[in-house]
Protein backbone atom coordinates (compact mmCIF):
# COMPACT_ATOMS: atom_id res chain seq x y z
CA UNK A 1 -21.66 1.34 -9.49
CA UNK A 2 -22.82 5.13 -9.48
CA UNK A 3 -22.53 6.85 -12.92
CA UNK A 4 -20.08 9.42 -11.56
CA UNK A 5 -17.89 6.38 -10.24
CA UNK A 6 -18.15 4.45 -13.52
CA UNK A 7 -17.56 7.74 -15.66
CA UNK A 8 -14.47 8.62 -13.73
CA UNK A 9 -12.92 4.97 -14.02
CA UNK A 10 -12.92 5.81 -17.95
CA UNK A 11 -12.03 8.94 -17.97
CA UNK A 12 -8.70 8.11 -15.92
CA UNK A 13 -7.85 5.85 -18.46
CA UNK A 14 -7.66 8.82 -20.76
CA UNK A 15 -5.25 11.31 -18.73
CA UNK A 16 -2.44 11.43 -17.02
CA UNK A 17 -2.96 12.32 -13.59
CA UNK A 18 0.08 13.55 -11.48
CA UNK A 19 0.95 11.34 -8.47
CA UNK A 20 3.00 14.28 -6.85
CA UNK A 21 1.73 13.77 -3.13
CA UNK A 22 2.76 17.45 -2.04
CA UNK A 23 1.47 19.41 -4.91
CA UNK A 24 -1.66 16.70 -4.37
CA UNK A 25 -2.10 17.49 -0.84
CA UNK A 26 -2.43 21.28 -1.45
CA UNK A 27 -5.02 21.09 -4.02
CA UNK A 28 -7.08 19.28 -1.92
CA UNK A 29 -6.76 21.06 1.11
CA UNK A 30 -7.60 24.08 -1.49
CA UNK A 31 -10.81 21.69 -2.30
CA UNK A 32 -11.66 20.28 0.89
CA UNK A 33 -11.93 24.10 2.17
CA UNK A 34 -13.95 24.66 -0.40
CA UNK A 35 -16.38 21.11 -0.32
CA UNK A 36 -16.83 21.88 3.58
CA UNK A 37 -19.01 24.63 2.82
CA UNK A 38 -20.96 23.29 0.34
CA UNK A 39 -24.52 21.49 0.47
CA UNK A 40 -22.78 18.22 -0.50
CA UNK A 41 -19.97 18.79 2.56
CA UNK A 42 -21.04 15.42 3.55
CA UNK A 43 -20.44 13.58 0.51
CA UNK A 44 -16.94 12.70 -0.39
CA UNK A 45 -15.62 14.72 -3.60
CA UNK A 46 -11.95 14.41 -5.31
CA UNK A 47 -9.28 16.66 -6.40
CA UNK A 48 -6.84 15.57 -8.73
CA UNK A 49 -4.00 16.99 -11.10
CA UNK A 50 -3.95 16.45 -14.70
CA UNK A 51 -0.38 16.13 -16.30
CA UNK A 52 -0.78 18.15 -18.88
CA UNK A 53 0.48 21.81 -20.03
CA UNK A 54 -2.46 22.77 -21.56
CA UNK A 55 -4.94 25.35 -19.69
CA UNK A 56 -8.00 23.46 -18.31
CA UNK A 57 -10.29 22.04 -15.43
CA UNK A 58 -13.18 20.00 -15.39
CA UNK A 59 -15.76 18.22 -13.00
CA UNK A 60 -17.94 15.07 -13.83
CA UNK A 61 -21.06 14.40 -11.93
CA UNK A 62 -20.09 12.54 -8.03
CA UNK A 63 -18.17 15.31 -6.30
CA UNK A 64 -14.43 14.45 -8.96
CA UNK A 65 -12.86 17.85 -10.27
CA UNK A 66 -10.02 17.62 -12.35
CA UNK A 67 -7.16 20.49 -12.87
CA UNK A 68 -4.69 20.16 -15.32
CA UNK A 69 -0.90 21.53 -14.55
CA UNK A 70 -1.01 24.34 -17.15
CA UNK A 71 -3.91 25.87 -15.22
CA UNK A 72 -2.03 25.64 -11.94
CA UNK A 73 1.18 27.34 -13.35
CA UNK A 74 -0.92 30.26 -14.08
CA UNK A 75 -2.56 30.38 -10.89
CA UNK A 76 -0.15 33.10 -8.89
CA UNK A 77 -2.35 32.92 -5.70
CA UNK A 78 -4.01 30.70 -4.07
CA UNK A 79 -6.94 32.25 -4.17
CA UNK A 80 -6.79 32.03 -7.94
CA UNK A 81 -6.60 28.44 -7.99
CA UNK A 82 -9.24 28.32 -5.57
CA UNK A 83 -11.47 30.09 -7.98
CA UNK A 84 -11.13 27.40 -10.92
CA UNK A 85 -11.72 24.65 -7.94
CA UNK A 86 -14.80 26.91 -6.74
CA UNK A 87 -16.63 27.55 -10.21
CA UNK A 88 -16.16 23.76 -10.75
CA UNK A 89 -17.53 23.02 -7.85
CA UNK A 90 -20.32 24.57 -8.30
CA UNK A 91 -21.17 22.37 -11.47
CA UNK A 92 -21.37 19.35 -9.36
CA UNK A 93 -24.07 20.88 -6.96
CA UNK A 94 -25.79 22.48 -9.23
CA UNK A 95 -26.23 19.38 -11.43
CA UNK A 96 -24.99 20.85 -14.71
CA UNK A 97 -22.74 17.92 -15.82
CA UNK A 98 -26.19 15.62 -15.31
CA UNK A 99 -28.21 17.77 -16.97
CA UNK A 100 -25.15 18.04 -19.79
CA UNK A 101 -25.44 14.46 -20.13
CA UNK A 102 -28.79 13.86 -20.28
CA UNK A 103 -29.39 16.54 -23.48
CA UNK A 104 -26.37 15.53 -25.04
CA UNK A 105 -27.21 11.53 -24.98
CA UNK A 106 -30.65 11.58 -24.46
CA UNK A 107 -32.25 8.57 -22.16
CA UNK A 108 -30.68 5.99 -23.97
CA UNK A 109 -27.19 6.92 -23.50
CA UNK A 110 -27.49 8.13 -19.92
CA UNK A 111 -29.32 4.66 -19.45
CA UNK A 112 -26.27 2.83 -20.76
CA UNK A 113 -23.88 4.90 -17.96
CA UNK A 114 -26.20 3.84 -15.70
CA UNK A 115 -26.27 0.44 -16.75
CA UNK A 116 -22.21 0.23 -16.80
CA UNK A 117 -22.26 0.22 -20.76
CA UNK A 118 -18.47 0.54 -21.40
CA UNK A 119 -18.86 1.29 -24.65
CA UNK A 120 -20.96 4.30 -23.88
CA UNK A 121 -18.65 5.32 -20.53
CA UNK A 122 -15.95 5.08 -22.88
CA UNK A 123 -17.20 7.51 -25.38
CA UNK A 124 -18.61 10.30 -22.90
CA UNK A 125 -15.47 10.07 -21.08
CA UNK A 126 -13.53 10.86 -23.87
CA UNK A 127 -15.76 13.64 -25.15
CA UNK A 128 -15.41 15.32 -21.89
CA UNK A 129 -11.54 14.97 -21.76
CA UNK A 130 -11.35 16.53 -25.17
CA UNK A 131 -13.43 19.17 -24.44
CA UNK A 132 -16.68 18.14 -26.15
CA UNK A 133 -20.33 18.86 -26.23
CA UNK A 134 -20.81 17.66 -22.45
CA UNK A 135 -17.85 19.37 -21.11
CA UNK A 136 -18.97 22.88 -22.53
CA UNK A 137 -21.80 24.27 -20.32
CA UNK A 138 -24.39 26.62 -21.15
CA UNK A 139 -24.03 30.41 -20.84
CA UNK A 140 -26.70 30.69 -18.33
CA UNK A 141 -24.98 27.20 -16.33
CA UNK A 142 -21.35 29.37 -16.77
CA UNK A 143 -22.85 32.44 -14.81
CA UNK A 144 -24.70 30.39 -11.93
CA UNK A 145 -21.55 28.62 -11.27
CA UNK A 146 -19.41 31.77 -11.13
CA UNK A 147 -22.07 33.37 -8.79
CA UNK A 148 -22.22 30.50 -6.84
CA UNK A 149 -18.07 30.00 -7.19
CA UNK A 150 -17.84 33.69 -5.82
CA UNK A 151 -20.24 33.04 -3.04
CA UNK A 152 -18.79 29.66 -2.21
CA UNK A 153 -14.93 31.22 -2.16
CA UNK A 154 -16.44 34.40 0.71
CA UNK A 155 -17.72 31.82 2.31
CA UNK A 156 -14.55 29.86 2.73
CA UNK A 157 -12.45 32.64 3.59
CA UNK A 158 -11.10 33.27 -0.02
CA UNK A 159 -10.66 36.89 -1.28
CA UNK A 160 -13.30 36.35 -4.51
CA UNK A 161 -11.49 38.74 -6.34
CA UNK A 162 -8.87 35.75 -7.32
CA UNK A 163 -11.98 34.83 -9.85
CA UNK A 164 -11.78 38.45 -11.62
CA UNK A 165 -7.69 38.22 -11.51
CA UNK A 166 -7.36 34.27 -12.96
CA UNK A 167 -10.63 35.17 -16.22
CA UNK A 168 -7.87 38.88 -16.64
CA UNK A 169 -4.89 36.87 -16.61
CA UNK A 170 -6.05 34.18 -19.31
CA UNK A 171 -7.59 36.40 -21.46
CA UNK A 172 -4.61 38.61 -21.50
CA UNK A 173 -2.64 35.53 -22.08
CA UNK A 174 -5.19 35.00 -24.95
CA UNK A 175 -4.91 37.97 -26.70
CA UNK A 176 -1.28 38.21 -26.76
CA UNK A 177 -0.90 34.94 -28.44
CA UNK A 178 0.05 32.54 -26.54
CA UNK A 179 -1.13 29.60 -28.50
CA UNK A 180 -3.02 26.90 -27.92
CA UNK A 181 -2.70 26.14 -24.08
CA UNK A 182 -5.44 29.30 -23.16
CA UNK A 183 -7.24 28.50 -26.21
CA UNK A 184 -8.67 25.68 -24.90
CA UNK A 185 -9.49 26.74 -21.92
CA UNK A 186 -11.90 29.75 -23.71
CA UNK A 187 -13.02 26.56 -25.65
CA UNK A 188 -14.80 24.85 -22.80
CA UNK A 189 -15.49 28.22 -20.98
CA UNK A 190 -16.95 30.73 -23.90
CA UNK A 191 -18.58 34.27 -23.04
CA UNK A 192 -15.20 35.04 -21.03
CA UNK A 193 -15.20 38.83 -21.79
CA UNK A 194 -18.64 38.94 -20.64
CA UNK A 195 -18.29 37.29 -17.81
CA UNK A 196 -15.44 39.24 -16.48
CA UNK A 197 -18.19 41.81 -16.60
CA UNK A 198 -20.71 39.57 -14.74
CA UNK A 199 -18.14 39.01 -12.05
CA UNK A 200 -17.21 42.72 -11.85
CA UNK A 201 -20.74 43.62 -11.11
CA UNK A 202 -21.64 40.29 -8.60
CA UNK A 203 -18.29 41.41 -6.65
CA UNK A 204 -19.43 44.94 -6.49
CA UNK A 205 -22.97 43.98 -5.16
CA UNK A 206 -20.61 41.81 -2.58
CA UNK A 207 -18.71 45.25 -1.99
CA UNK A 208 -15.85 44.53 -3.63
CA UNK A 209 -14.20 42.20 -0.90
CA UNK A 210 -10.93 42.52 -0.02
CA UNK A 211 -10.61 40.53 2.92
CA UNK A 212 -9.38 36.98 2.72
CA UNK A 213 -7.13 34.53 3.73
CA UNK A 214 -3.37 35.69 3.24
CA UNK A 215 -1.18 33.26 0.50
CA UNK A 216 1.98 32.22 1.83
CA UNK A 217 4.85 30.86 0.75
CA UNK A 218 3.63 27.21 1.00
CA UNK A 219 1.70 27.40 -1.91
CA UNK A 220 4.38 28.55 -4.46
CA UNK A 221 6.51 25.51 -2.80
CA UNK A 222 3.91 22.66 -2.54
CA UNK A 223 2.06 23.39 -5.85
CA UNK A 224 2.30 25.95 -8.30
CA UNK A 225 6.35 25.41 -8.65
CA UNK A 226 6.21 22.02 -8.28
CA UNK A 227 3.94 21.70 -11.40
């Protein structure tokens, strides 16, 4: 059994994923826009929804990117949501949750994944649910992923501007005190204020796009309200 196969057995023992089929079908189609326009369009990758309030995504290595439903209520667009989904994404093809692994276990550990160690599964699974070492990404892996996340949304017909609005919305969230819900989510994503400057400047050499595909109505019914 492939690593990413083994690691997402465990970590499913360790959330609560929603089993909502409408709200599921419109985060994948959201996903499956997205995957079709990546390099690894013709491997399979999954979308799922996390039950749980607080504000958080994640993606482990083999193409499975996890939401939870306190990201999604803060999503007011689509193309919002589609930017969490995007920069995620782009993790998974640019390797960063292998490479995340192998520092933070060293050839042993990824070995024992490899291997089908449950023991070891067990424990990276759970550091990446909780938000530790191997779910927190370098500074340098952060900004690649939001260029390619951008790139990836233009390409797919989102307006890339949802990734600007959804890093202003949390961080406004974040400043006004809303508790621990954003908190995490600037936990597992640091640099945010700086980054909002990095997109800024990568959508202005992109010409600021406006263009985009329109949200309707179907979203707010299939997904965000339903979470």
């Amino acid at each position: 059994m492939a690593a990413g196969a083994t690691t997402r057995g465990q970590v499913q023992q360790q959330v609560r994923l929603s089993n909502d089929a409408r709200a599921l079908s419109e985060l994948r189609a959201i996903g499956e826009r997205l995957h079709a326009r990546t390099p690894l369009a013709n491997r399979p990758f999954t979308f799922e929804i996390v039950d749980d309030p607080e504000v958080n995504a994640f993606a482990i290595p083999g193409g499975h990117i996890y939401v939870n439903k306190g990201l999604i209520a803060q999503a007011d667009r689509e193309n919002m949501l589609a930017s969490v989904v995007a920069h995620e994404m782009s993790h998974v093809v640019a390797r960063h949750s292998i490479k995340q692994m192998e520092q933070a276990n060293a050839i042993n550990a990824i070995g024992s994944v490899l291997l089908g160690n449950a023991p070891a599964v067990a424990q990276i699974a759970g550091q990446i649910v909780a938000g530790g070492a191997m779910a927190r990404f370098s500074r340098a892996d952060e900004k690649q992923a939001d260029d390619m996340g951008l790139e990836l949304m233009a390409s797919a017909g989102y307006n890339p501007t949802g990734m600007l609005d959804m890093f202003q919305k949390l961080l406004a969230l974040d400043k006004g005190g809303s508790g621990g819900s954003v908190a995490r989510f600037f936990q597992d994503h640091p640099g945010t204020q700086d980054r909002i400057n990095d997109i800024q400047s990568r959508l202005a050499k992109m010409g600021n796009p406006t263009n985009g595909t329109v949200d309707t109505q179907t979203y707010h019914a299939d997904l965000r309200d339903r979470v």
